[in-house]
C-alpha atoms as a PDB file:
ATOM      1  CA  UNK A   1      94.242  84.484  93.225  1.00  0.00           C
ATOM      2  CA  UNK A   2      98.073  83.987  94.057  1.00  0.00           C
ATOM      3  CA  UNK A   3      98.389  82.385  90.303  1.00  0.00           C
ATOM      4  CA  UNK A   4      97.417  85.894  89.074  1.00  0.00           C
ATOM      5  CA  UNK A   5      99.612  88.177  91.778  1.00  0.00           C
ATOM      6  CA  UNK A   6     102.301  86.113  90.695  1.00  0.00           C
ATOM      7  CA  UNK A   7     101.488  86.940  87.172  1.00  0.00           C
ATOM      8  CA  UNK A   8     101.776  90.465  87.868  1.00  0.00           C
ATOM      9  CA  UNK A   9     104.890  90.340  89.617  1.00  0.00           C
ATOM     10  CA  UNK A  10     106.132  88.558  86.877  1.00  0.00           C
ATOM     11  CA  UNK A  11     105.211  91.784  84.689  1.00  0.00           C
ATOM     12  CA  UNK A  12     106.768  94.278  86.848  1.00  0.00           C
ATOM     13  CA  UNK A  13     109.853  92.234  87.367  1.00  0.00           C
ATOM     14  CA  UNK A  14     111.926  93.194  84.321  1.00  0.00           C
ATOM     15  CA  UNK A  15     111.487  96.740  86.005  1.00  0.00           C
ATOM     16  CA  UNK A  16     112.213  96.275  89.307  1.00  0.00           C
ATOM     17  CA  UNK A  17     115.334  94.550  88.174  1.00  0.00           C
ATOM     18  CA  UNK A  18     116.305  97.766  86.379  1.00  0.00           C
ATOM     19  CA  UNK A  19     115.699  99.818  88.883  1.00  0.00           C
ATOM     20  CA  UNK A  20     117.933  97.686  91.371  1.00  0.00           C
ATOM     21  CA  UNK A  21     120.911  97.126  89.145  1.00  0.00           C
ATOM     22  CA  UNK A  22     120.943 101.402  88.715  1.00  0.00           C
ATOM     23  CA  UNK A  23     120.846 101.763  92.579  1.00  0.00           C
ATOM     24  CA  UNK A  24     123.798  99.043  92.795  1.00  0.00           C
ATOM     25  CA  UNK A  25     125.883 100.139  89.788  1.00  0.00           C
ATOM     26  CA  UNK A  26     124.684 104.261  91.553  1.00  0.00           C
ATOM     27  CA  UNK A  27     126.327 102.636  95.267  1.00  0.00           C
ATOM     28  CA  UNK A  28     128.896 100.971  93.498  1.00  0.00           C
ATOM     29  CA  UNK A  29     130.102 104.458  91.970  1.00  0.00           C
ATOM     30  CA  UNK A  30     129.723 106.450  95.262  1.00  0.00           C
ATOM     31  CA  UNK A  31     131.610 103.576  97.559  1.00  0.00           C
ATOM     32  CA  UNK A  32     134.271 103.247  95.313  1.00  0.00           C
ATOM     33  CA  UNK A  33     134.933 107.327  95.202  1.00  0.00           C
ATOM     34  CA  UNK A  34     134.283 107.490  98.641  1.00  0.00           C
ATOM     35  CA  UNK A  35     136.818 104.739  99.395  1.00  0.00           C
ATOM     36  CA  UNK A  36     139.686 105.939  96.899  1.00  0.00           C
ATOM     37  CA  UNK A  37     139.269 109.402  98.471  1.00  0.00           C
ATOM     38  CA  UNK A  38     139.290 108.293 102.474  1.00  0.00           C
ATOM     39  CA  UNK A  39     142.585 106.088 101.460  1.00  0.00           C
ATOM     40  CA  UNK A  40     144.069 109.136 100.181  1.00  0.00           C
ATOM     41  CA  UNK A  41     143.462 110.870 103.089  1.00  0.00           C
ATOM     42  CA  UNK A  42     144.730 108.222 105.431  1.00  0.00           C
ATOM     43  CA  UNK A  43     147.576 108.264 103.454  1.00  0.00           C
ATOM     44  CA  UNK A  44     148.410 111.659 103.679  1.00  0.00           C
ATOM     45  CA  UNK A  45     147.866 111.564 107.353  1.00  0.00           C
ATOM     46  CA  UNK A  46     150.322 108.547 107.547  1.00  0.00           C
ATOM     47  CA  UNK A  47     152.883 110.896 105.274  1.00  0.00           C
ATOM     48  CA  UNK A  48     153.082 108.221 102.934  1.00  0.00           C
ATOM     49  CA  UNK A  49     153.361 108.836  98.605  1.00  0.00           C
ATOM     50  CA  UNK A  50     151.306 107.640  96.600  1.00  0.00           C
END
């Protein structure tokens, strides 16, 4: 019984492991813009250039 659910995990592994590294690379993308933008604006608040 847990030889075969592990089998099957196995299967849908690959998958799931796709699905995760598009969510992370997705967060990645969406920090990194996020934090770019929010040091911009603390640096305009500060008055400092770029």
């Amino acid at each position: 019984m847990l030889v075969e659910e592990g089998l099957e995990e196995n299967l849908h592994w690959p998958q799931h492991l796709f699905m995760i590294q598009m969510f992370y690379k997705v967060v990645m993308a969406l920090m990194e813009y996020f934090h770019s933008f929010y040091l911009m604006e603390n640096y305009n608040v500060l008055g400092l250039e770029l």
